[in-house]
C-alpha atoms as a PDB file:
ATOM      1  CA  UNK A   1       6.297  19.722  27.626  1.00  0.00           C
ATOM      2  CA  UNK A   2       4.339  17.297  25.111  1.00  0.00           C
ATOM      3  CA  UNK A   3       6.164  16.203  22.208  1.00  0.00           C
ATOM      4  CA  UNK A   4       4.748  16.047  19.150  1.00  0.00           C
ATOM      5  CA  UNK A   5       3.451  12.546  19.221  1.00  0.00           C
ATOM      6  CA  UNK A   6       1.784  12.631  22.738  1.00  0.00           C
ATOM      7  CA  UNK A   7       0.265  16.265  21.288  1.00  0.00           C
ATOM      8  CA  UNK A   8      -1.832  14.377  18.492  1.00  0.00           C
ATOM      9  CA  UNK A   9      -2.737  11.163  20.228  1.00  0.00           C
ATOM     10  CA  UNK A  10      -4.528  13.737  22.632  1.00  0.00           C
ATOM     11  CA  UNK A  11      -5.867  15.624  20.005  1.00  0.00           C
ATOM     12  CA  UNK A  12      -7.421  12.581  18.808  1.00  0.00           C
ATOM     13  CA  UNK A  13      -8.798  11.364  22.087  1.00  0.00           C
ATOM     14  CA  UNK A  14     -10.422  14.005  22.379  1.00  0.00           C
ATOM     15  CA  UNK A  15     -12.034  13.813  18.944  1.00  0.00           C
ATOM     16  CA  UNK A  16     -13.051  10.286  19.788  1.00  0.00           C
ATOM     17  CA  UNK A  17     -14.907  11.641  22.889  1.00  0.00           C
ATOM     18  CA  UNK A  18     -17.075  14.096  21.535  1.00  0.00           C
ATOM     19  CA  UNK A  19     -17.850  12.141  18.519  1.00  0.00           C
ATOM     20  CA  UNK A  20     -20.389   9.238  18.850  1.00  0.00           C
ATOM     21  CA  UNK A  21     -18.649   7.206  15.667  1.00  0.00           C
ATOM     22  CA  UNK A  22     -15.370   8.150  14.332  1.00  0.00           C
ATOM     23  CA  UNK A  23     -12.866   6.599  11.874  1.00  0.00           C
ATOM     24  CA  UNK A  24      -9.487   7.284  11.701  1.00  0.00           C
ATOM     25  CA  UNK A  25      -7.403   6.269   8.587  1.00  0.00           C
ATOM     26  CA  UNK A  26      -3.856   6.288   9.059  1.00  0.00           C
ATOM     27  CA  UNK A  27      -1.725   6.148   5.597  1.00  0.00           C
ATOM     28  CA  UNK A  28       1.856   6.714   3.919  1.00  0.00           C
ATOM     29  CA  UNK A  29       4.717   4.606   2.640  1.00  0.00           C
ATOM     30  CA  UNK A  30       5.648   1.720   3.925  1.00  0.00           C
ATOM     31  CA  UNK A  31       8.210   1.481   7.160  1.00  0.00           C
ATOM     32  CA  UNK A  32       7.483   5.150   8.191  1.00  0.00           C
ATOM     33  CA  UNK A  33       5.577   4.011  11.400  1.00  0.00           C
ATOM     34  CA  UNK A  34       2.002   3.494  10.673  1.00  0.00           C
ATOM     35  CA  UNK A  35       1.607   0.045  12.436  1.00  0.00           C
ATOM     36  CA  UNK A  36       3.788   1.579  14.993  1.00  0.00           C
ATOM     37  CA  UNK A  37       1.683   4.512  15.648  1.00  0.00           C
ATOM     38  CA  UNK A  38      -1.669   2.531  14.768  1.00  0.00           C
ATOM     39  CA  UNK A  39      -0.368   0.620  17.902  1.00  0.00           C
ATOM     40  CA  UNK A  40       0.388   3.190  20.488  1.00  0.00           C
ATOM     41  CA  UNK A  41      -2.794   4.953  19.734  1.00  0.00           C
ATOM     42  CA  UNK A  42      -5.128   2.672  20.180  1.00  0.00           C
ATOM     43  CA  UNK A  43      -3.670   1.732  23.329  1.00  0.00           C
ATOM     44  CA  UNK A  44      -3.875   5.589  24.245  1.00  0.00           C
ATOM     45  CA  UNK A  45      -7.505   5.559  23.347  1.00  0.00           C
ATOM     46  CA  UNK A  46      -8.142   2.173  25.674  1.00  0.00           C
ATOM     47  CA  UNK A  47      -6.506   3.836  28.376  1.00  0.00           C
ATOM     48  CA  UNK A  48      -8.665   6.565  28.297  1.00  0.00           C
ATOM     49  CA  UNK A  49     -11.730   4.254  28.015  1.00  0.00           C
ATOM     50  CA  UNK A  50     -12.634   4.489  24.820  1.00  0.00           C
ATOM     51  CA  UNK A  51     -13.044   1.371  22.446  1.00  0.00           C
ATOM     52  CA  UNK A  52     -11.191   0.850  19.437  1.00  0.00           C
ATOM     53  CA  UNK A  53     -11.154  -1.654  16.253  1.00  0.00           C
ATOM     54  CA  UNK A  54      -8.351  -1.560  13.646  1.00  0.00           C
ATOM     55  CA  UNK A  55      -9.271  -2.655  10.082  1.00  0.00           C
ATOM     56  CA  UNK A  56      -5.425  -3.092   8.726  1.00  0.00           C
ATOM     57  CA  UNK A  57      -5.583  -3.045   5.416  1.00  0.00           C
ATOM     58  CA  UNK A  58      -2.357  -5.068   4.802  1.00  0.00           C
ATOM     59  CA  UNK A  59      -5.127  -8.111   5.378  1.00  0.00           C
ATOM     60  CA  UNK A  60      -6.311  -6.877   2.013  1.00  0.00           C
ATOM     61  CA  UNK A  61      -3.177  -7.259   0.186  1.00  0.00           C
ATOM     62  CA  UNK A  62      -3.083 -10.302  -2.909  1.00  0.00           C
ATOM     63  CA  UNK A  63      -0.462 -12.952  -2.250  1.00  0.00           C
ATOM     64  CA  UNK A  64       2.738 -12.043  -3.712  1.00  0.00           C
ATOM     65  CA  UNK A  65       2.869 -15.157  -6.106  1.00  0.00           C
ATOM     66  CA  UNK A  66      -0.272 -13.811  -6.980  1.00  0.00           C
ATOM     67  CA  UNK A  67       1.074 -10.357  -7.535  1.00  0.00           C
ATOM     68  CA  UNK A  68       4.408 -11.583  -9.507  1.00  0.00           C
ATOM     69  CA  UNK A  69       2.360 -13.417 -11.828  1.00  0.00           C
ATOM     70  CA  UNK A  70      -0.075 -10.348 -13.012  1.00  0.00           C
ATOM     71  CA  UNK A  71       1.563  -8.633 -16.807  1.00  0.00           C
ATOM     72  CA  UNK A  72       2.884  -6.538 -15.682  1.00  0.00           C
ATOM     73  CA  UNK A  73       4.014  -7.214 -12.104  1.00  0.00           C
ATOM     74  CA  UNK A  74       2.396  -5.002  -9.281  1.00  0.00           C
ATOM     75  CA  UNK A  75       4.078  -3.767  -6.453  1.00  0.00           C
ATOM     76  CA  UNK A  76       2.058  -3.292  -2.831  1.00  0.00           C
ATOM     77  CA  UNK A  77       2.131   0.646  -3.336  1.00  0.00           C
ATOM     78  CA  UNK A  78      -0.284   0.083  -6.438  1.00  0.00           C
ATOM     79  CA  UNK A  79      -3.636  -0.197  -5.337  1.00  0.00           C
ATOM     80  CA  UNK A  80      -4.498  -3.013  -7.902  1.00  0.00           C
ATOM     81  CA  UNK A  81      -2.207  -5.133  -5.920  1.00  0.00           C
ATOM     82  CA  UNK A  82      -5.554  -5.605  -2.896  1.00  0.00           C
ATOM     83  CA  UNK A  83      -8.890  -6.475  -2.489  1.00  0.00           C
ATOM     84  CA  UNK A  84     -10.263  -3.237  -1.497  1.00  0.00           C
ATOM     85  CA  UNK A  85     -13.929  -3.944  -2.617  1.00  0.00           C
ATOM     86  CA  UNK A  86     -13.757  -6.359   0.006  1.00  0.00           C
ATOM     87  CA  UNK A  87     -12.426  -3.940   2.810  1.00  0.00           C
ATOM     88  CA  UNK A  88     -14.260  -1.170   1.734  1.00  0.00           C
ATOM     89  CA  UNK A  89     -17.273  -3.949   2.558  1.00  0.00           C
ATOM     90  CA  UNK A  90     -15.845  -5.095   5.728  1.00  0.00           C
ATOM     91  CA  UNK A  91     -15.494  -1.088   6.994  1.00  0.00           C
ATOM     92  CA  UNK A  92     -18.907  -0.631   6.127  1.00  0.00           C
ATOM     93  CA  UNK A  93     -19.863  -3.960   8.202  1.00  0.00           C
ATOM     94  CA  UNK A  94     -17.640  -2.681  11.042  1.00  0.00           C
ATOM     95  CA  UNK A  95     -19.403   0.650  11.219  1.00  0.00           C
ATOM     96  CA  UNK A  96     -22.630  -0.729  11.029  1.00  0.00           C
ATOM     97  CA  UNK A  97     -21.642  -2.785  14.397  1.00  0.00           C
ATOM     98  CA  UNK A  98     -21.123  -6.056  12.772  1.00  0.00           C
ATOM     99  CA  UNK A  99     -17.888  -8.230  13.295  1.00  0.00           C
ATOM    100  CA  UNK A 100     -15.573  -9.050  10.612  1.00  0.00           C
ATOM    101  CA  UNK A 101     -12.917 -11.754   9.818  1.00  0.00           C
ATOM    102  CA  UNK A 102      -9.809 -10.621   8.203  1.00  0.00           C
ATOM    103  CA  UNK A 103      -6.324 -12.254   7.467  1.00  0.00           C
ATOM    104  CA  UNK A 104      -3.058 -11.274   8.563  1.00  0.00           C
ATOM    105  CA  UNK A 105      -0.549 -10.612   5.582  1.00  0.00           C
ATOM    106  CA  UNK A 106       2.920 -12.318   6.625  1.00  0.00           C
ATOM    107  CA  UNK A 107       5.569 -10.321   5.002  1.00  0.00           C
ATOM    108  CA  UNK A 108       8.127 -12.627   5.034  1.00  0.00           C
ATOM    109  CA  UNK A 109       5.923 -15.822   3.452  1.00  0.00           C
ATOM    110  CA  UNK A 110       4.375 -13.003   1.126  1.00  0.00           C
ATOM    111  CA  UNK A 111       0.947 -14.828   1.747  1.00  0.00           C
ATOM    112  CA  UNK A 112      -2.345 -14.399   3.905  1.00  0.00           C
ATOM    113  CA  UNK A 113      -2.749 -16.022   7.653  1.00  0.00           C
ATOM    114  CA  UNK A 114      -5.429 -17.601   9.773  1.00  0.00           C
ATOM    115  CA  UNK A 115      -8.858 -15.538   9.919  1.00  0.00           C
ATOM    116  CA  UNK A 116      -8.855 -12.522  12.955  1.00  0.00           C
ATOM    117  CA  UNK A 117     -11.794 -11.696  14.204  1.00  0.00           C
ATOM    118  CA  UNK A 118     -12.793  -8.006  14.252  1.00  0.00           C
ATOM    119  CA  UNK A 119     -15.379  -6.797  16.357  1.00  0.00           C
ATOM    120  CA  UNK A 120     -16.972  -3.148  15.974  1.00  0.00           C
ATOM    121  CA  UNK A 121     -16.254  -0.157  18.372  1.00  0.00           C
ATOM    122  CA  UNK A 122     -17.171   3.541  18.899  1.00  0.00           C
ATOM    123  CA  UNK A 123     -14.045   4.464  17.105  1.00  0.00           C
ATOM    124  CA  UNK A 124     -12.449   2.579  13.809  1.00  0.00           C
ATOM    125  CA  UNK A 125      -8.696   2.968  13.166  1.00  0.00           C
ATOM    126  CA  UNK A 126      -8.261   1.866   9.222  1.00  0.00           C
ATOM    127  CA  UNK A 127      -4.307   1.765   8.498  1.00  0.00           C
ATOM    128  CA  UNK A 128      -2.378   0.911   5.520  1.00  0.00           C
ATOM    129  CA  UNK A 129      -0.640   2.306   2.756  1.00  0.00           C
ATOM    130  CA  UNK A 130      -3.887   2.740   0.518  1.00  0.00           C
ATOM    131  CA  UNK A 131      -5.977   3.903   4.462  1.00  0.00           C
ATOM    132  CA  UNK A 132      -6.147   7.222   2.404  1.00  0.00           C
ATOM    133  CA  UNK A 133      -7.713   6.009  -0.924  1.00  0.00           C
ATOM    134  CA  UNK A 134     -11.094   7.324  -1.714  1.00  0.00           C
ATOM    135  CA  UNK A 135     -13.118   4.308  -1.015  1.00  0.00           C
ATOM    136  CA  UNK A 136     -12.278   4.423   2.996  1.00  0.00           C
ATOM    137  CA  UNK A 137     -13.360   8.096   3.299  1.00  0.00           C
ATOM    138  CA  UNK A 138     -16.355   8.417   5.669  1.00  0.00           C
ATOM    139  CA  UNK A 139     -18.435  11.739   7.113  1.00  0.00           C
ATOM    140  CA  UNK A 140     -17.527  11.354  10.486  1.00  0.00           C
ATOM    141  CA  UNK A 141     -13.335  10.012   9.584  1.00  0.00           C
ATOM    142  CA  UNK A 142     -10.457  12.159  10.004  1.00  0.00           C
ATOM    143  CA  UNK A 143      -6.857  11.191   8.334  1.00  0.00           C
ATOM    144  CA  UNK A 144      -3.660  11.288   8.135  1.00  0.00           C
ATOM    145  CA  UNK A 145      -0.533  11.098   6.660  1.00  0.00           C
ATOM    146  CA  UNK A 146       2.947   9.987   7.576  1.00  0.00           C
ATOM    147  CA  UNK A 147       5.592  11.487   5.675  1.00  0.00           C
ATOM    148  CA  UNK A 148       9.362  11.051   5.533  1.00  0.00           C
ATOM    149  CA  UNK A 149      12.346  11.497   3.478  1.00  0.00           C
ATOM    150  CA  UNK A 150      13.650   8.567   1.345  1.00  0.00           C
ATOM    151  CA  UNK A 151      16.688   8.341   3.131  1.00  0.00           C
ATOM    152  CA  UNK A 152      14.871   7.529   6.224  1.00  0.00           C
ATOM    153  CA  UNK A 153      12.389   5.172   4.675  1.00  0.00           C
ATOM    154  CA  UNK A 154      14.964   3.260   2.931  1.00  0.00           C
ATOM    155  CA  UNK A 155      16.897   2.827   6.172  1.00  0.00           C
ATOM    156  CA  UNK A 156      13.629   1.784   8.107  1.00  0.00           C
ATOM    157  CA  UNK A 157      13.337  -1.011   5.732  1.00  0.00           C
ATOM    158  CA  UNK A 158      16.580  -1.952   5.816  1.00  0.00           C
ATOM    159  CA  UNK A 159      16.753  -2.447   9.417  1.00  0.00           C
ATOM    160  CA  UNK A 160      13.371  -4.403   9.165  1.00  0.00           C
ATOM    161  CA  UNK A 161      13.877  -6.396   6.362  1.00  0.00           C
ATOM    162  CA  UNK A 162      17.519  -7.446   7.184  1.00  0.00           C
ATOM    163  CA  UNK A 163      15.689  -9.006  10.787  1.00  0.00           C
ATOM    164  CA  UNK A 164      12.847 -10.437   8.050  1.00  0.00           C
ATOM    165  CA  UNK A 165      15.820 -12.001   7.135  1.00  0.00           C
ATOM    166  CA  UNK A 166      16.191 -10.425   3.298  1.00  0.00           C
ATOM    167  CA  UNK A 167      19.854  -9.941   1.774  1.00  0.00           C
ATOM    168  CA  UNK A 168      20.674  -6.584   1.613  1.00  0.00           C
ATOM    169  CA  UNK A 169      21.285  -6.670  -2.298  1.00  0.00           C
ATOM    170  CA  UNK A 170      17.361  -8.277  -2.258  1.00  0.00           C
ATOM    171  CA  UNK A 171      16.078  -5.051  -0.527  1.00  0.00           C
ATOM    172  CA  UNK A 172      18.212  -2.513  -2.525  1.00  0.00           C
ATOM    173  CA  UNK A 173      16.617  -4.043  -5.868  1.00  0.00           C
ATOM    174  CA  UNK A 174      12.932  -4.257  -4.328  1.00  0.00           C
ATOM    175  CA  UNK A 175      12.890  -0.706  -3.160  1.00  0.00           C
ATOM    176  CA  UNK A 176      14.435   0.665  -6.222  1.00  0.00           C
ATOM    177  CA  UNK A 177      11.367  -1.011  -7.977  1.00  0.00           C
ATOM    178  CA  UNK A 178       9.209   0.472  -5.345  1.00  0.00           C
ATOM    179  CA  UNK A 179       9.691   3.944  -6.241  1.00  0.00           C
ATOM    180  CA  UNK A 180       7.771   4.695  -9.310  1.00  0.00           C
ATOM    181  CA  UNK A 181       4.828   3.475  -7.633  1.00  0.00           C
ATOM    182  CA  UNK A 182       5.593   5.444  -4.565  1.00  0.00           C
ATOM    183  CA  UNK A 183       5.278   8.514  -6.612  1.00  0.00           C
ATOM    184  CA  UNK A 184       2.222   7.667  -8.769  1.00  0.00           C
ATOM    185  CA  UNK A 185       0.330   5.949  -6.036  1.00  0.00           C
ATOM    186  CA  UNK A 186       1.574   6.652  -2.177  1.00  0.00           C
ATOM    187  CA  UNK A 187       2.532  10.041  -2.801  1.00  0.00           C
ATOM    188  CA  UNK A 188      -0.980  11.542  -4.699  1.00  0.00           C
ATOM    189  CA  UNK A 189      -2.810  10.351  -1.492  1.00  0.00           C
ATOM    190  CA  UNK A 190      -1.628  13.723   0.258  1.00  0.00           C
ATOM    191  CA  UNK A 191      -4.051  15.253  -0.736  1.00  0.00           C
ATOM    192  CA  UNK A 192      -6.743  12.903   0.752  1.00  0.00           C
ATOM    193  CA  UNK A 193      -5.055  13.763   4.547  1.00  0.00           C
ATOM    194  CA  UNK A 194      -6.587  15.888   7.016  1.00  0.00           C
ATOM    195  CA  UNK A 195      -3.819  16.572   8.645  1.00  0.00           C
ATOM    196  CA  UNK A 196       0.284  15.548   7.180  1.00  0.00           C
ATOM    197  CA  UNK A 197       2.430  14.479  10.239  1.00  0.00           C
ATOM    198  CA  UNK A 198       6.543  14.643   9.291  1.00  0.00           C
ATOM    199  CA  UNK A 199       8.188  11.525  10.492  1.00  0.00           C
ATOM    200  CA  UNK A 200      11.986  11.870  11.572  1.00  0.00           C
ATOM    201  CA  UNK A 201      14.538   9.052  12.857  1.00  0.00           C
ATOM    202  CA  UNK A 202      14.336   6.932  15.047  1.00  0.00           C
ATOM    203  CA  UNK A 203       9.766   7.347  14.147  1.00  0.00           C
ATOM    204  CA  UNK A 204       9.807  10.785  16.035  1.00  0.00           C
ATOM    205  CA  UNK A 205       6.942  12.866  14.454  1.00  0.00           C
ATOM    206  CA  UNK A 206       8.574  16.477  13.823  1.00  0.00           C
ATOM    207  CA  UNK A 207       5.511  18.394  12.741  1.00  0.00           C
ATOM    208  CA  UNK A 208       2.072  18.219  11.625  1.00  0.00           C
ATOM    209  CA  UNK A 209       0.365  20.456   9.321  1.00  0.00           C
ATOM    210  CA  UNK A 210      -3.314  20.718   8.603  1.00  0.00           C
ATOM    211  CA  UNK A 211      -5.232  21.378   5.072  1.00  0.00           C
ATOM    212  CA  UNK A 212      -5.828  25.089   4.159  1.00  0.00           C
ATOM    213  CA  UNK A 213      -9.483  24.153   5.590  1.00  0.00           C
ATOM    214  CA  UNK A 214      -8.240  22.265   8.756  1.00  0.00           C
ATOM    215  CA  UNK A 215      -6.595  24.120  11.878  1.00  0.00           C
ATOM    216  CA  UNK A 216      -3.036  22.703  12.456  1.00  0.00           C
ATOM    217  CA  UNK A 217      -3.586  20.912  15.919  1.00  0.00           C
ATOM    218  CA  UNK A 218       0.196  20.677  17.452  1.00  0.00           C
END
């Protein structure tokens, strides 16, 4: 039997097939799995045959000396902290089957990378933590949402920002700041999603659940 995971990546394959142009935006707090998932669907899609381009919107994201010198400070859950006039522009490139160059945000430096080239495809995945804001939402798009406890997202960031190599007293204080704007920004974006996919340990999706006007599909 399926788990729930392998349930919705086929789902979504099959979405991709019978649509010509699709866009999937995949959003929620940060260390829930998003570039995980992002990951192992689009190599589900590939395997299938289908091409894929991922517009992360991380790229997107202001320098953090840039950030910490705004009054006041802004966190990467508020949506003042990116350039998303300029990714809303690149999306609109990609779907009109034009290549893009983005930059990779390095966590640990806190600044931008070398240019990536981008190059259009049948099907655009869009992830981030603002994926769900208004300004991504297209016709022919479908969303969703990856929800988890606080317990488990604090723990997931933890574990990956102790290997970034952050002090544990470091991470405490930065997700304790992280919080109001998790409720007044991450959290409101719920009710943007298609469909709301419950994230467990270890990333194992438990359940998804559609809007009132969208069939739950596992």
């Amino acid at each position: 039997m399926l788990d729930v995971k392998s349930l919705l990546m086929r789902a979504l394959s099959s979405l991709c097939r019978e649509t010509a142009s699709v866009t999937i935006r995949i959003g929620g707090p940060g260390a829930v799995g998003k570039s995980t998932f992002s990951v192992e669907l689009l190599d589900s899609l590939r395997r299938d045959g289908i091409e894929v381009s991922v517009l992360e919107v991380d790229c997107y994201l202001r320098d953090r000396l840039e950030r910490a010198a705004l009054q006041p400070q802004i966190s990467g859950y508020n949506p003042a902290a990116y350039r998303l006039d300029q990714a809303e522009q690149d999306l609109d490139q990609l779907l009109a089957g034009e290549a893009i160059f983005t930059r990779g945000y390095d966590k640990v430096a806190g600044t931008r990378g070398e240019p990536i080239l981008v190059r259009p495809a049948p099907v655009t995945i869009v992830e981030g933590s603002m994926a769900l804001q208004p300004c991504f939402f297209r016709p022919s798009s479908t969303s969703l949402f990856l929800s988890s406890t606080l317990d488990i997202l604090f723990e997931n960031r933890r574990r990956r920002e102790v290997d970034m190599g952050f002090s544990s007293e470091d991470i405490v204080e930065k997700y304790c700041k992280l919080l109001p704007d998790f409720h007044q920004y991450i959290v409101p974006q719920t009710q943007f999603a298609d469909f709301v996919v419950e994230v467990g340990h270890a990333y194992k999706f438990s359940s998804v659940k559609g809007r009132d006007d969208r069939p739950a599909i596992c």
